[in-house]
C-alpha atoms as a PDB file:
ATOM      1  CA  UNK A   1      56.726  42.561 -33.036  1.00  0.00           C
ATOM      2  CA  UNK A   2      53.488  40.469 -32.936  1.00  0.00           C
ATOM      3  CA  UNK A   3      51.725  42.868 -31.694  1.00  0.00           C
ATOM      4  CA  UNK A   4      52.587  45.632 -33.529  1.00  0.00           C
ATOM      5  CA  UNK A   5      51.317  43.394 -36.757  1.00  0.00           C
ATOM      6  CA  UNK A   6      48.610  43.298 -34.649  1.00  0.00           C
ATOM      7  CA  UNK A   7      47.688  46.365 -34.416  1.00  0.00           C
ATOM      8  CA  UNK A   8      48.761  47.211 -37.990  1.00  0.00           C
ATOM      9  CA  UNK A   9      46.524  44.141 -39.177  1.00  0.00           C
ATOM     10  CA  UNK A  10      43.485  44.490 -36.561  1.00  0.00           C
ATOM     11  CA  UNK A  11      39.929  46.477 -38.406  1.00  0.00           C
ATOM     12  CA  UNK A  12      39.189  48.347 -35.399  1.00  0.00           C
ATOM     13  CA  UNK A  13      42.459  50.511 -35.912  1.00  0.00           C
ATOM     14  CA  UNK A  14      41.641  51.564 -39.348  1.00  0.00           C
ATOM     15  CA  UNK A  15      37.938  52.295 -38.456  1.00  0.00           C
ATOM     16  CA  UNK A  16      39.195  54.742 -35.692  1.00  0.00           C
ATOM     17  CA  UNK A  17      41.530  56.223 -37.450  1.00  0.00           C
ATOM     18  CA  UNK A  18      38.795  56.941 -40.581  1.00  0.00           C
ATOM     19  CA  UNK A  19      36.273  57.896 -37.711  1.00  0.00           C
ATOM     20  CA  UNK A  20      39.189  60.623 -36.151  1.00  0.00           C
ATOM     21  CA  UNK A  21      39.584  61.630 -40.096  1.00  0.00           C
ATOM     22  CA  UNK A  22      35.975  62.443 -40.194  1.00  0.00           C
ATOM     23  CA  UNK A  23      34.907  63.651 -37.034  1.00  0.00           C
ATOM     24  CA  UNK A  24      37.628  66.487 -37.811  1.00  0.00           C
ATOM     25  CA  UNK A  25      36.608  66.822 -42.043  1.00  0.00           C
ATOM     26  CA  UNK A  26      33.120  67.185 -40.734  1.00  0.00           C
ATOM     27  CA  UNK A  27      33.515  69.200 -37.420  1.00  0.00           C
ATOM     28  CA  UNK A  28      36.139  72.230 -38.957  1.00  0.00           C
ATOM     29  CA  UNK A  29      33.255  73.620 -41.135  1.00  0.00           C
ATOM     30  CA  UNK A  30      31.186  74.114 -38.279  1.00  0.00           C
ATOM     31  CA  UNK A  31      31.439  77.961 -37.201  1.00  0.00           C
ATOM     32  CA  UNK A  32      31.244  77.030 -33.507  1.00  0.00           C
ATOM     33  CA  UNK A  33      34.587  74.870 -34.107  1.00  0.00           C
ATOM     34  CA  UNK A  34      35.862  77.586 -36.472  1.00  0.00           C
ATOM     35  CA  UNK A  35      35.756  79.654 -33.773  1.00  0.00           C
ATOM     36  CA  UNK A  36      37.483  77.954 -31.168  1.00  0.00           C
ATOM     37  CA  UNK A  37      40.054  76.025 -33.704  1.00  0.00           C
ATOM     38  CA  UNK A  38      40.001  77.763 -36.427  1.00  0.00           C
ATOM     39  CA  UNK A  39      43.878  78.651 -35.837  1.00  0.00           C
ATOM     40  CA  UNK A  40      44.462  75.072 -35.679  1.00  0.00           C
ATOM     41  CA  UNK A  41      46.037  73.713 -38.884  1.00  0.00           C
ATOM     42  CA  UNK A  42      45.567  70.754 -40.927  1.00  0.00           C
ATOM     43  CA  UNK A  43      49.475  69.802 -40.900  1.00  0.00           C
ATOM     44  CA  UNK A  44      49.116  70.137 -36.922  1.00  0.00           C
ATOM     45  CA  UNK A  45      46.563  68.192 -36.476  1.00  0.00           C
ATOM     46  CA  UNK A  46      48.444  65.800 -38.670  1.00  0.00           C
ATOM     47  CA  UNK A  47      51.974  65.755 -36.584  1.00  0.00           C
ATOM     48  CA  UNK A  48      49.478  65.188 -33.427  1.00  0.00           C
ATOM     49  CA  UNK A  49      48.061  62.194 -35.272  1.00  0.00           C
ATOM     50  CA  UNK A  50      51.058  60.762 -35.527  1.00  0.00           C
ATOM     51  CA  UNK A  51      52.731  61.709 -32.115  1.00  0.00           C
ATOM     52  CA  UNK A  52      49.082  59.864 -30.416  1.00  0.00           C
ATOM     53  CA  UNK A  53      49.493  56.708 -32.854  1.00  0.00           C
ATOM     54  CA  UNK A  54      53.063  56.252 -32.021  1.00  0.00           C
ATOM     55  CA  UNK A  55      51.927  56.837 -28.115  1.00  0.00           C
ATOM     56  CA  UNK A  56      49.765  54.240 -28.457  1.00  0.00           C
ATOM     57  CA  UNK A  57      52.393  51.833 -30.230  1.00  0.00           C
ATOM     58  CA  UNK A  58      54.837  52.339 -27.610  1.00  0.00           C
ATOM     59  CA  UNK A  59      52.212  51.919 -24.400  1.00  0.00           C
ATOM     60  CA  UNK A  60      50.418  48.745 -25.854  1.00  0.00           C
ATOM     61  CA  UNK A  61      54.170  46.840 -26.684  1.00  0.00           C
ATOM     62  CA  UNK A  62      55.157  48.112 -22.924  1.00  0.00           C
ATOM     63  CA  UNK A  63      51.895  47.045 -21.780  1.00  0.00           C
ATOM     64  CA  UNK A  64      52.175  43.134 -23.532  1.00  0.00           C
ATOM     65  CA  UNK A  65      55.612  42.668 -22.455  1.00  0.00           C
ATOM     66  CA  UNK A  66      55.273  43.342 -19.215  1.00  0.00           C
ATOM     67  CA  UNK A  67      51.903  41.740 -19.074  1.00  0.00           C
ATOM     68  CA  UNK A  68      53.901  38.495 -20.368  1.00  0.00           C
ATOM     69  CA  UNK A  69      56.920  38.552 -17.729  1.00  0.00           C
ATOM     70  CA  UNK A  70      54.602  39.610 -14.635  1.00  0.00           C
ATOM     71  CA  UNK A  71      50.748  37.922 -15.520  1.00  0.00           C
ATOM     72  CA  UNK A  72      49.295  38.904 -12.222  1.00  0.00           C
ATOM     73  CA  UNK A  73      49.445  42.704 -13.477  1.00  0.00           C
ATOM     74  CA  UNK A  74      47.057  42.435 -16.552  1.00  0.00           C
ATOM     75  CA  UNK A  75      43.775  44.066 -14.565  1.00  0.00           C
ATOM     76  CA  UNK A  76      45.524  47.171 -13.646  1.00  0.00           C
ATOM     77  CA  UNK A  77      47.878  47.341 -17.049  1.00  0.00           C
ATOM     78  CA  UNK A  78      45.172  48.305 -18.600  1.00  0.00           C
ATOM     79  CA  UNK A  79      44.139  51.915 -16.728  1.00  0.00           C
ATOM     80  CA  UNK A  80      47.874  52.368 -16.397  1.00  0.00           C
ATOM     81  CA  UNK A  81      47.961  52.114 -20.234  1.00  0.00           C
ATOM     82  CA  UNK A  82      45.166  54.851 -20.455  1.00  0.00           C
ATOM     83  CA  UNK A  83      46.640  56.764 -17.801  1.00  0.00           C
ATOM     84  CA  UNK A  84      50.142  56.949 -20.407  1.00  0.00           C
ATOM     85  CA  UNK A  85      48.451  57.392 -23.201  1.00  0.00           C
ATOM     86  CA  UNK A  86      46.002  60.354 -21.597  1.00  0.00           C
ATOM     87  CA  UNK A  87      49.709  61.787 -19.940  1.00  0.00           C
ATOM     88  CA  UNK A  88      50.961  61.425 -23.540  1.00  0.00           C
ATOM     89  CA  UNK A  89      48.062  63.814 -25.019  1.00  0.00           C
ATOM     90  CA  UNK A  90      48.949  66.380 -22.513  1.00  0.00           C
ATOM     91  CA  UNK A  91      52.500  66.331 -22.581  1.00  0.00           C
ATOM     92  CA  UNK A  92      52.251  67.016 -26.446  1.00  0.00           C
ATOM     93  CA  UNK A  93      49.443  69.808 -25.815  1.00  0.00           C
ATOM     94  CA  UNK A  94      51.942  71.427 -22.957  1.00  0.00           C
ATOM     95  CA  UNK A  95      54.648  71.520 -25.420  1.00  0.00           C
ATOM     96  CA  UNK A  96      53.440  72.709 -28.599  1.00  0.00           C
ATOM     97  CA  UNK A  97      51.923  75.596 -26.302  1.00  0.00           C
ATOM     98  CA  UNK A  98      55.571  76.650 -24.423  1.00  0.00           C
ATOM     99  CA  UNK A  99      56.845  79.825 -25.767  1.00  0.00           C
ATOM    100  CA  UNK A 100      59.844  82.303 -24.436  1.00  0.00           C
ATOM    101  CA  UNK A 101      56.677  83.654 -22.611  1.00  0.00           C
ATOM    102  CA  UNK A 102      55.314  80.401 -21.106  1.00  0.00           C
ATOM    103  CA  UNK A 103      57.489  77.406 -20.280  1.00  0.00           C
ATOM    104  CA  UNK A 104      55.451  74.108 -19.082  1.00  0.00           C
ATOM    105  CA  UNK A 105      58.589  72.205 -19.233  1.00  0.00           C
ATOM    106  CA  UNK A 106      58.759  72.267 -15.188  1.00  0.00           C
ATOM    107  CA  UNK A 107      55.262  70.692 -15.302  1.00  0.00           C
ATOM    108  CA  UNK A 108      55.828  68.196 -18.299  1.00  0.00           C
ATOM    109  CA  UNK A 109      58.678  66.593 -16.001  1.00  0.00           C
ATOM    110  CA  UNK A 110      56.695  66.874 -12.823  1.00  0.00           C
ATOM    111  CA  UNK A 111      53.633  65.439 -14.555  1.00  0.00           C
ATOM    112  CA  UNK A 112      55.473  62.596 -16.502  1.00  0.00           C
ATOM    113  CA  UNK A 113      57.962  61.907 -13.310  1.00  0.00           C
ATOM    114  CA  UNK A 114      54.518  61.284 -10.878  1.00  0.00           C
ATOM    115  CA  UNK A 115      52.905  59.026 -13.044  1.00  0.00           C
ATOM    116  CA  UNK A 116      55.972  56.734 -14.244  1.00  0.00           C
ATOM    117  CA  UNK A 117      56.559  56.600 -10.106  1.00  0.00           C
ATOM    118  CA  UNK A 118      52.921  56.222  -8.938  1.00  0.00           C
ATOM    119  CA  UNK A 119      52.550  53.246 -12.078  1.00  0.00           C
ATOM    120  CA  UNK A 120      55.964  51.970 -11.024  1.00  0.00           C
ATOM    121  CA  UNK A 121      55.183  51.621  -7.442  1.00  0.00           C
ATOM    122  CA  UNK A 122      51.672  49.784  -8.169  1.00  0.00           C
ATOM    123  CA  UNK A 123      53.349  47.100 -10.480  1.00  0.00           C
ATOM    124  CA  UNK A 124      56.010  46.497  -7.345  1.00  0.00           C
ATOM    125  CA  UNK A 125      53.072  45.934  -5.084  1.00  0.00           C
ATOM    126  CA  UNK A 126      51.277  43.851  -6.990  1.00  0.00           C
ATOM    127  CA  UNK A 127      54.558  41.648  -7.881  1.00  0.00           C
ATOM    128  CA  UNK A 128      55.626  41.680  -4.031  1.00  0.00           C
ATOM    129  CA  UNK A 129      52.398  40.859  -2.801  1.00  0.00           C
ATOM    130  CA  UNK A 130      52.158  38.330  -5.784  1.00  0.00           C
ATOM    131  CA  UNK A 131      55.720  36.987  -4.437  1.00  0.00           C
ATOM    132  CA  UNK A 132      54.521  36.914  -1.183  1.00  0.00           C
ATOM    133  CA  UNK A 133      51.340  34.548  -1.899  1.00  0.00           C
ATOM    134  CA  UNK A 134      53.541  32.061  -3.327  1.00  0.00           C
ATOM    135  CA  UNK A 135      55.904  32.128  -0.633  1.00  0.00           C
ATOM    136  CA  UNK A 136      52.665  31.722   1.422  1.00  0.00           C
ATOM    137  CA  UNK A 137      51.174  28.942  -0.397  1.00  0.00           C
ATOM    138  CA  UNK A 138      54.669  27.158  -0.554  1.00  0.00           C
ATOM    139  CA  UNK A 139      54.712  27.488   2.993  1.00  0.00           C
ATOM    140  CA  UNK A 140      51.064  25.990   3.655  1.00  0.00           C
ATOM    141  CA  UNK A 141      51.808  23.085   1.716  1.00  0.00           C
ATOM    142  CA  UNK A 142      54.981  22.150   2.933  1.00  0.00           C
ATOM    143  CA  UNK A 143      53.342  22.353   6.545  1.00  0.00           C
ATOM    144  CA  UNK A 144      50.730  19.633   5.202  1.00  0.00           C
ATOM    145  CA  UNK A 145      53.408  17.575   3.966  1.00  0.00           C
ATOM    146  CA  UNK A 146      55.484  17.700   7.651  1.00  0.00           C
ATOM    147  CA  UNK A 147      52.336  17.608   9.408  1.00  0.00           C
ATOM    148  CA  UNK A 148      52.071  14.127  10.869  1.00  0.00           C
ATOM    149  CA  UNK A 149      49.139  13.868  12.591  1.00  0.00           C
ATOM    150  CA  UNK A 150      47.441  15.260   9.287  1.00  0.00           C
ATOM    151  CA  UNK A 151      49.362  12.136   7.261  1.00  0.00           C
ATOM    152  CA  UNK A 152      48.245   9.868  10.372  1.00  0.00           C
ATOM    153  CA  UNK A 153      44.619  10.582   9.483  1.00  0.00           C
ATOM    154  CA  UNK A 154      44.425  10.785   6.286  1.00  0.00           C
ATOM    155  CA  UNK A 155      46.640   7.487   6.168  1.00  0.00           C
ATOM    156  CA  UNK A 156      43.694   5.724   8.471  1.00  0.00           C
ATOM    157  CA  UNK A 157      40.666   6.611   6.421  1.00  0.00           C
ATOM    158  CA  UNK A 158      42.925   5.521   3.433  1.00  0.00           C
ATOM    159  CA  UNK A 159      43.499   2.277   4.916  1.00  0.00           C
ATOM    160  CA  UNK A 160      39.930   2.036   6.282  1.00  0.00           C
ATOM    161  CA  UNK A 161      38.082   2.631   2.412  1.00  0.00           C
ATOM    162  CA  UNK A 162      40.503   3.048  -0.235  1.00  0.00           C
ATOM    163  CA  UNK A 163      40.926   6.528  -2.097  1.00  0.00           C
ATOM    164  CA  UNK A 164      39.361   5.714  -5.423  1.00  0.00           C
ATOM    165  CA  UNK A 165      35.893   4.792  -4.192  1.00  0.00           C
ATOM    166  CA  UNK A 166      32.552   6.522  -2.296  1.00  0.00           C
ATOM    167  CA  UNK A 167      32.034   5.675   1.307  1.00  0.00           C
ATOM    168  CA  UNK A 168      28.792   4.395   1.712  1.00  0.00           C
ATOM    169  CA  UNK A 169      26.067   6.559   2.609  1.00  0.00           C
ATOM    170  CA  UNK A 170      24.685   4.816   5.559  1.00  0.00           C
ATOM    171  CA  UNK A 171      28.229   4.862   6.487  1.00  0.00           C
ATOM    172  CA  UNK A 172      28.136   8.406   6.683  1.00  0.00           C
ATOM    173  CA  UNK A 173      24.600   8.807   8.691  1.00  0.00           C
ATOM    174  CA  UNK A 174      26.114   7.001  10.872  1.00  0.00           C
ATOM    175  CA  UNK A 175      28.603  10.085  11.819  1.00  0.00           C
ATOM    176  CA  UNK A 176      26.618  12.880  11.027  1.00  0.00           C
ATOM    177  CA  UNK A 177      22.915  12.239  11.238  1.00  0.00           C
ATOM    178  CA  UNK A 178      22.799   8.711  13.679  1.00  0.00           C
ATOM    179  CA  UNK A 179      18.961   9.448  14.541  1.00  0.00           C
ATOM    180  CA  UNK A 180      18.010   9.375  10.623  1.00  0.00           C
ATOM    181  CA  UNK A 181      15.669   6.335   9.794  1.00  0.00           C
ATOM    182  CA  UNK A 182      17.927   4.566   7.883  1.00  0.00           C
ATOM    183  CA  UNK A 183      20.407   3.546  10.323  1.00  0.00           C
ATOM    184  CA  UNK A 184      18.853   4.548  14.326  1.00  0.00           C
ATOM    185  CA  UNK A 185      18.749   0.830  14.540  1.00  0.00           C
ATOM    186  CA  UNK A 186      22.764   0.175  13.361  1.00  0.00           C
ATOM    187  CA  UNK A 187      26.181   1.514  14.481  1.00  0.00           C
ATOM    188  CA  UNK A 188      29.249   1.108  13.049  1.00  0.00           C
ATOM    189  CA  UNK A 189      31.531  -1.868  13.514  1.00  0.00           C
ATOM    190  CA  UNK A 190      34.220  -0.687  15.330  1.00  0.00           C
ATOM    191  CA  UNK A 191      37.151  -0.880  13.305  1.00  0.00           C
ATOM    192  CA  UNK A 192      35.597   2.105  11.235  1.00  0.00           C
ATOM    193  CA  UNK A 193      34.761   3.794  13.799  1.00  0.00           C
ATOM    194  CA  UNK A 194      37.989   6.118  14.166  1.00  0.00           C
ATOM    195  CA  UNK A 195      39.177   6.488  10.676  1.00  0.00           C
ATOM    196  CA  UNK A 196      34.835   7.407  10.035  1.00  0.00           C
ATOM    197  CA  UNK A 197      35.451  10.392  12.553  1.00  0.00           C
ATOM    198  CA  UNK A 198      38.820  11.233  10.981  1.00  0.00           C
ATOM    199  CA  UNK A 199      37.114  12.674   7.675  1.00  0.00           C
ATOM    200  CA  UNK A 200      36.001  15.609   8.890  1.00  0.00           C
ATOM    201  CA  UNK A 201      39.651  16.571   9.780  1.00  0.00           C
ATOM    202  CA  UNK A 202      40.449  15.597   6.656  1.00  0.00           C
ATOM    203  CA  UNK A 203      37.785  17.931   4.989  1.00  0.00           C
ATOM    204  CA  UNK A 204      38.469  20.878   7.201  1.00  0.00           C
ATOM    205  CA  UNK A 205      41.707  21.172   6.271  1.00  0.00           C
ATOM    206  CA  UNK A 206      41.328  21.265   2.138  1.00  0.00           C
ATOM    207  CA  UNK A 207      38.301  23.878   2.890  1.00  0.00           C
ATOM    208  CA  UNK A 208      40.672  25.806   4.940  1.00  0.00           C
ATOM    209  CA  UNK A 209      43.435  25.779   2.294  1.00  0.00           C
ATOM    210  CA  UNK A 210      40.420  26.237  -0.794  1.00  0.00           C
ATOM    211  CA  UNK A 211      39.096  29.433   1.174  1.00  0.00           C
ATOM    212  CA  UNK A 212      42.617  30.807   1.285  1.00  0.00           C
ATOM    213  CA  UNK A 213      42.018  30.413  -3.080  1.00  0.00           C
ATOM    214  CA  UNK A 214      39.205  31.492  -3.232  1.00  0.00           C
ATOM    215  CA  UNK A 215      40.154  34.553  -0.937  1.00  0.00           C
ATOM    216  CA  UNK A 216      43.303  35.389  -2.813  1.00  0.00           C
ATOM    217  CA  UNK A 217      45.393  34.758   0.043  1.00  0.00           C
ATOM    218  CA  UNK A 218      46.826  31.655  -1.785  1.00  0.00           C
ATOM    219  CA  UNK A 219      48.323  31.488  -5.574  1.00  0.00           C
ATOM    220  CA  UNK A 220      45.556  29.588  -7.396  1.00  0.00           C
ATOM    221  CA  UNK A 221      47.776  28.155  -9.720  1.00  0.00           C
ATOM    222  CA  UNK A 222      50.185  26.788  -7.734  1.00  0.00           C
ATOM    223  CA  UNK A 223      47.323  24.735  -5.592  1.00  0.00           C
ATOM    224  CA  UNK A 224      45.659  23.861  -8.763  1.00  0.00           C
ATOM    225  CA  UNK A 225      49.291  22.371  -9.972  1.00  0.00           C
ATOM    226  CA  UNK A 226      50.017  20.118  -6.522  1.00  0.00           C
ATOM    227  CA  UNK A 227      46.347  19.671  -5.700  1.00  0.00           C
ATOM    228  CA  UNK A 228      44.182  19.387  -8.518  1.00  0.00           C
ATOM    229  CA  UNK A 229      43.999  15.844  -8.573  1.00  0.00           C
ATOM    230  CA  UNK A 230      43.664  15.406  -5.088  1.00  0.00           C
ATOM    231  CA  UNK A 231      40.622  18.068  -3.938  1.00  0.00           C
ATOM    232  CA  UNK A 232      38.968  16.676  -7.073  1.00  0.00           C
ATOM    233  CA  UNK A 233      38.993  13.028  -5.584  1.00  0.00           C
ATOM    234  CA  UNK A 234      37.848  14.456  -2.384  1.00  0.00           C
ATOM    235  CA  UNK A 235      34.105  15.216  -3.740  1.00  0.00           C
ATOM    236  CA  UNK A 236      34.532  11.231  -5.047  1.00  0.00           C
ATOM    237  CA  UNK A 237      35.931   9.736  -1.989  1.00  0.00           C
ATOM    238  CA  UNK A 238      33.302  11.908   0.023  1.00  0.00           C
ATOM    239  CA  UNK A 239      30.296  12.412  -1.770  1.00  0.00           C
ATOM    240  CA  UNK A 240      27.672  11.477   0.641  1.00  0.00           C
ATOM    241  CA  UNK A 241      29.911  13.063   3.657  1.00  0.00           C
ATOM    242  CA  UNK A 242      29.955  16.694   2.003  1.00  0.00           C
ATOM    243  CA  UNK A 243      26.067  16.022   0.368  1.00  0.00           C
ATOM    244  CA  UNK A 244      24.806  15.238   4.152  1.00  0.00           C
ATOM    245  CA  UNK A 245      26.236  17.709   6.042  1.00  0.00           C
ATOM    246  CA  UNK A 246      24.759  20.254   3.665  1.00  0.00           C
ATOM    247  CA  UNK A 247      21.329  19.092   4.075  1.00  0.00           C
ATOM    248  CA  UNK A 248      20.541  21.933   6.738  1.00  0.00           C
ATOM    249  CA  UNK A 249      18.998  23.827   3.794  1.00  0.00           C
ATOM    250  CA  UNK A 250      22.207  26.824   5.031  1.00  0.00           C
ATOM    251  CA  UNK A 251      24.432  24.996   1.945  1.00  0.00           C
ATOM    252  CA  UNK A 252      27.321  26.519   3.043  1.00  0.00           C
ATOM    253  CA  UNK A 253      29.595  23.566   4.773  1.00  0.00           C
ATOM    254  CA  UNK A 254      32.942  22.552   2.880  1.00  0.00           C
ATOM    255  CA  UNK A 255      30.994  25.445   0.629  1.00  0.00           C
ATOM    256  CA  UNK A 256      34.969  26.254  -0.419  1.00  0.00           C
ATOM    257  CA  UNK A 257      35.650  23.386  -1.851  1.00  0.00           C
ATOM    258  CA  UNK A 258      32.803  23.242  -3.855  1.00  0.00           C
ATOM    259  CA  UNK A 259      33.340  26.312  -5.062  1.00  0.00           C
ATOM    260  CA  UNK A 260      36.848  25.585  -5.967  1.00  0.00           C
ATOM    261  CA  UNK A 261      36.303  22.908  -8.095  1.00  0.00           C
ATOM    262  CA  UNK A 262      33.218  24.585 -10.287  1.00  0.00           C
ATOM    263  CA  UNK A 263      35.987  26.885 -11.143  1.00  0.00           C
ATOM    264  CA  UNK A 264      37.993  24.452 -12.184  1.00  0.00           C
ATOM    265  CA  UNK A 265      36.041  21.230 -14.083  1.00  0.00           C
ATOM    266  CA  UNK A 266      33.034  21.470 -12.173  1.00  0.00           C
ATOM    267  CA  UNK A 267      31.437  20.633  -8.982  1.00  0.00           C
ATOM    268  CA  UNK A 268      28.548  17.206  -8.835  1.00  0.00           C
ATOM    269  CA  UNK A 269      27.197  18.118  -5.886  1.00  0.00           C
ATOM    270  CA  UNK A 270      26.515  21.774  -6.955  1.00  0.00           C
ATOM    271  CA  UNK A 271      24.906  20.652 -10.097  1.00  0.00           C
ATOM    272  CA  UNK A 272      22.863  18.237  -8.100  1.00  0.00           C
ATOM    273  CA  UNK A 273      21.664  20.988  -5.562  1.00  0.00           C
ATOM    274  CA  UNK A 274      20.874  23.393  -8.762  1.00  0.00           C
ATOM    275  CA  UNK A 275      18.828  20.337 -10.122  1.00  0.00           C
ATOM    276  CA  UNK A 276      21.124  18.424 -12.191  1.00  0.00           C
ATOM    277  CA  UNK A 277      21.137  14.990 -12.416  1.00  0.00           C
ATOM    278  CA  UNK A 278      22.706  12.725 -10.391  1.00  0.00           C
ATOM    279  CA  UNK A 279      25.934  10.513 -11.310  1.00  0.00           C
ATOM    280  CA  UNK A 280      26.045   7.117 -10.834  1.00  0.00           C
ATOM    281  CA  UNK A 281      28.637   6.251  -7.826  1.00  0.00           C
ATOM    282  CA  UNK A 282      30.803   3.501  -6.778  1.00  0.00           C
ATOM    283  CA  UNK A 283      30.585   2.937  -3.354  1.00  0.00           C
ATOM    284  CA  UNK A 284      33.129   1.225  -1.094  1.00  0.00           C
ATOM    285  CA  UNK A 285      31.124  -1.424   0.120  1.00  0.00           C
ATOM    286  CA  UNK A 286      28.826  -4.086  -1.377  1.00  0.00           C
ATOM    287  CA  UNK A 287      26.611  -4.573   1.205  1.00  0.00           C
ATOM    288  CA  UNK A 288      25.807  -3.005   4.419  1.00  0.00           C
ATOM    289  CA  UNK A 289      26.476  -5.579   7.125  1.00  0.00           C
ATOM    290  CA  UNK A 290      30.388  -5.442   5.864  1.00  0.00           C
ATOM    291  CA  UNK A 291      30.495  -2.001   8.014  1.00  0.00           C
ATOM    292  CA  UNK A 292      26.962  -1.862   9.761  1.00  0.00           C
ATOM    293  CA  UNK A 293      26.118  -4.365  12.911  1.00  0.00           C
ATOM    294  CA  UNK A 294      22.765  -3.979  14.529  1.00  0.00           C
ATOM    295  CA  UNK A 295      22.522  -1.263  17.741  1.00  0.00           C
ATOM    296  CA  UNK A 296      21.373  -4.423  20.281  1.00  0.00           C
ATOM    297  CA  UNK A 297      23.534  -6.723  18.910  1.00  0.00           C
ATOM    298  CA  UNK A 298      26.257  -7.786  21.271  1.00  0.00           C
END
């Protein structure tokens, strides 16, 4: 019912139908259109008026409750709707034309019959392939929570430097760029060592799972409802990890991730590498003896 008041209620349906009025008050003077429809009556045109704004009724109330059970059919609902409401036009025409002489009702049911099956068999695909993408994403992250050596990694680096605060980024030169200036003189004490190597595991696996999103292989929503919080810590717990290893000018490591979370509440690195400014950050440790030693140092 609401959206029949809406459509009773909404301006644009009483400018097209005073626009229909007066394209056909204006056009049936015309001797070109006299010509062609000149047999057409007024009360004709008026019972076709009606039939179309009735079509219309029916397809947009079919169209929002079906829209509201199955969500993941709104893009193509809406050329199905035109496709109804064009099948509509021509069903009408058809009829009012059969005579004793001519009968179209053989091609009124095969017309209306193709086009209820051919829209009936795209909504069933895209519900069964929707059905299937949650079955798939279930399936993914059920595997993450059975998957021990995942939880046995994840489980060291959380032990190693908490999951609130940035590793350091000398830390992470360490790992990824050990010739860079800043630490080519330092290593990392050793019980850091392994959990250090253990984030790119770590990392690998949310990109792999965030490029199944952003693929449409996975159901966004149901990621975005178990792993919101969690791929949104990962840019905080791994700032300087994701920020380094993107500093090949290519800009496309853990790119899926990044990606991800612009869609969803934004993405600091990204607005850093399209000149934003940078955040202030909490790092892990105070002071870079507490996980550096010197390279000579026994």
């Amino acid at each position: 019912m609401k959206c029949i008041k809406n459509f009773f209620t909404c301006v644009n349906t009483y400018i097209s139908a005073l626009l229909f009025v007066m394209i056909i008050s204006l056009t049936r003077d015309i001797p070109f259109y006299q010509s062609k429809f000149g047999s057409i009556s007024l009360s004709t045109i008026t019972h076709f008026s009606i039939f179309f704004f009735i079509s219309v009724i029916v397809v947009i109330i079919s169209r929002n409750k079906l829209k509201a059970i199955y969500p993941e059919t709104e893009k193509g609902l809406n050329l199905i709707s035109i496709i109804m409401i064009f099948t509509q036009v021509i069903v009408y025409v058809l009829y009012v034309n059969s005579s004793k002489d001519v009968d179209y009702q053989s091609t009124i049911a095969l017309l209306v019959s193709s086009v209820l099956v051919g829209s009936g068999w795209w909504v069933q695909a895209v519900i069964s392939k929707n059905a299937t993408r949650k079955a798939h994403t279930i399936n993914t992250l059920m595997t993450q929570r059975n998957s021990d050596l995942f939880y046995k990694n994840n489980k060291e680096i959380s032990d190693a430097f908490g999951v609130t605060k940035t590793i350091n980024e000398k830390l992470v030169r360490t790992i990824l760029t050990p010739n860079h200036a800043d630490v080519k003189d330092s290593v990392l004490k050793k019980k850091y060592i392994s959990p250090a190597n253990k984030i790119r595991y770590v990392l690998n696996y949310y990109e792999f799972i965030c490029a199944g999103v952003n693929n449409g292989d996975l159901d966004k929503d149901l990621i975005k409802e178990c792993l919101d919080g969690i791929v949104k810590q990962l840019e905080v717990r791994f700032f300087y990890f994701i920020k380094i290893a993107r500093e090949d000018g290519m800009k496309t490591e853990f790119n899926n991730i990044l990606i991800l979370l612009k869609s969803w509440s934004g993405s600091t690195i990204l607005n850093i590498e399209s000149g934003g400014q940078a955040v202030a950050i909490n790092q892990v440790f105070e002071k870079d003896s507490d996980f550096l030693k010197d390279k000579n140092a026994k």
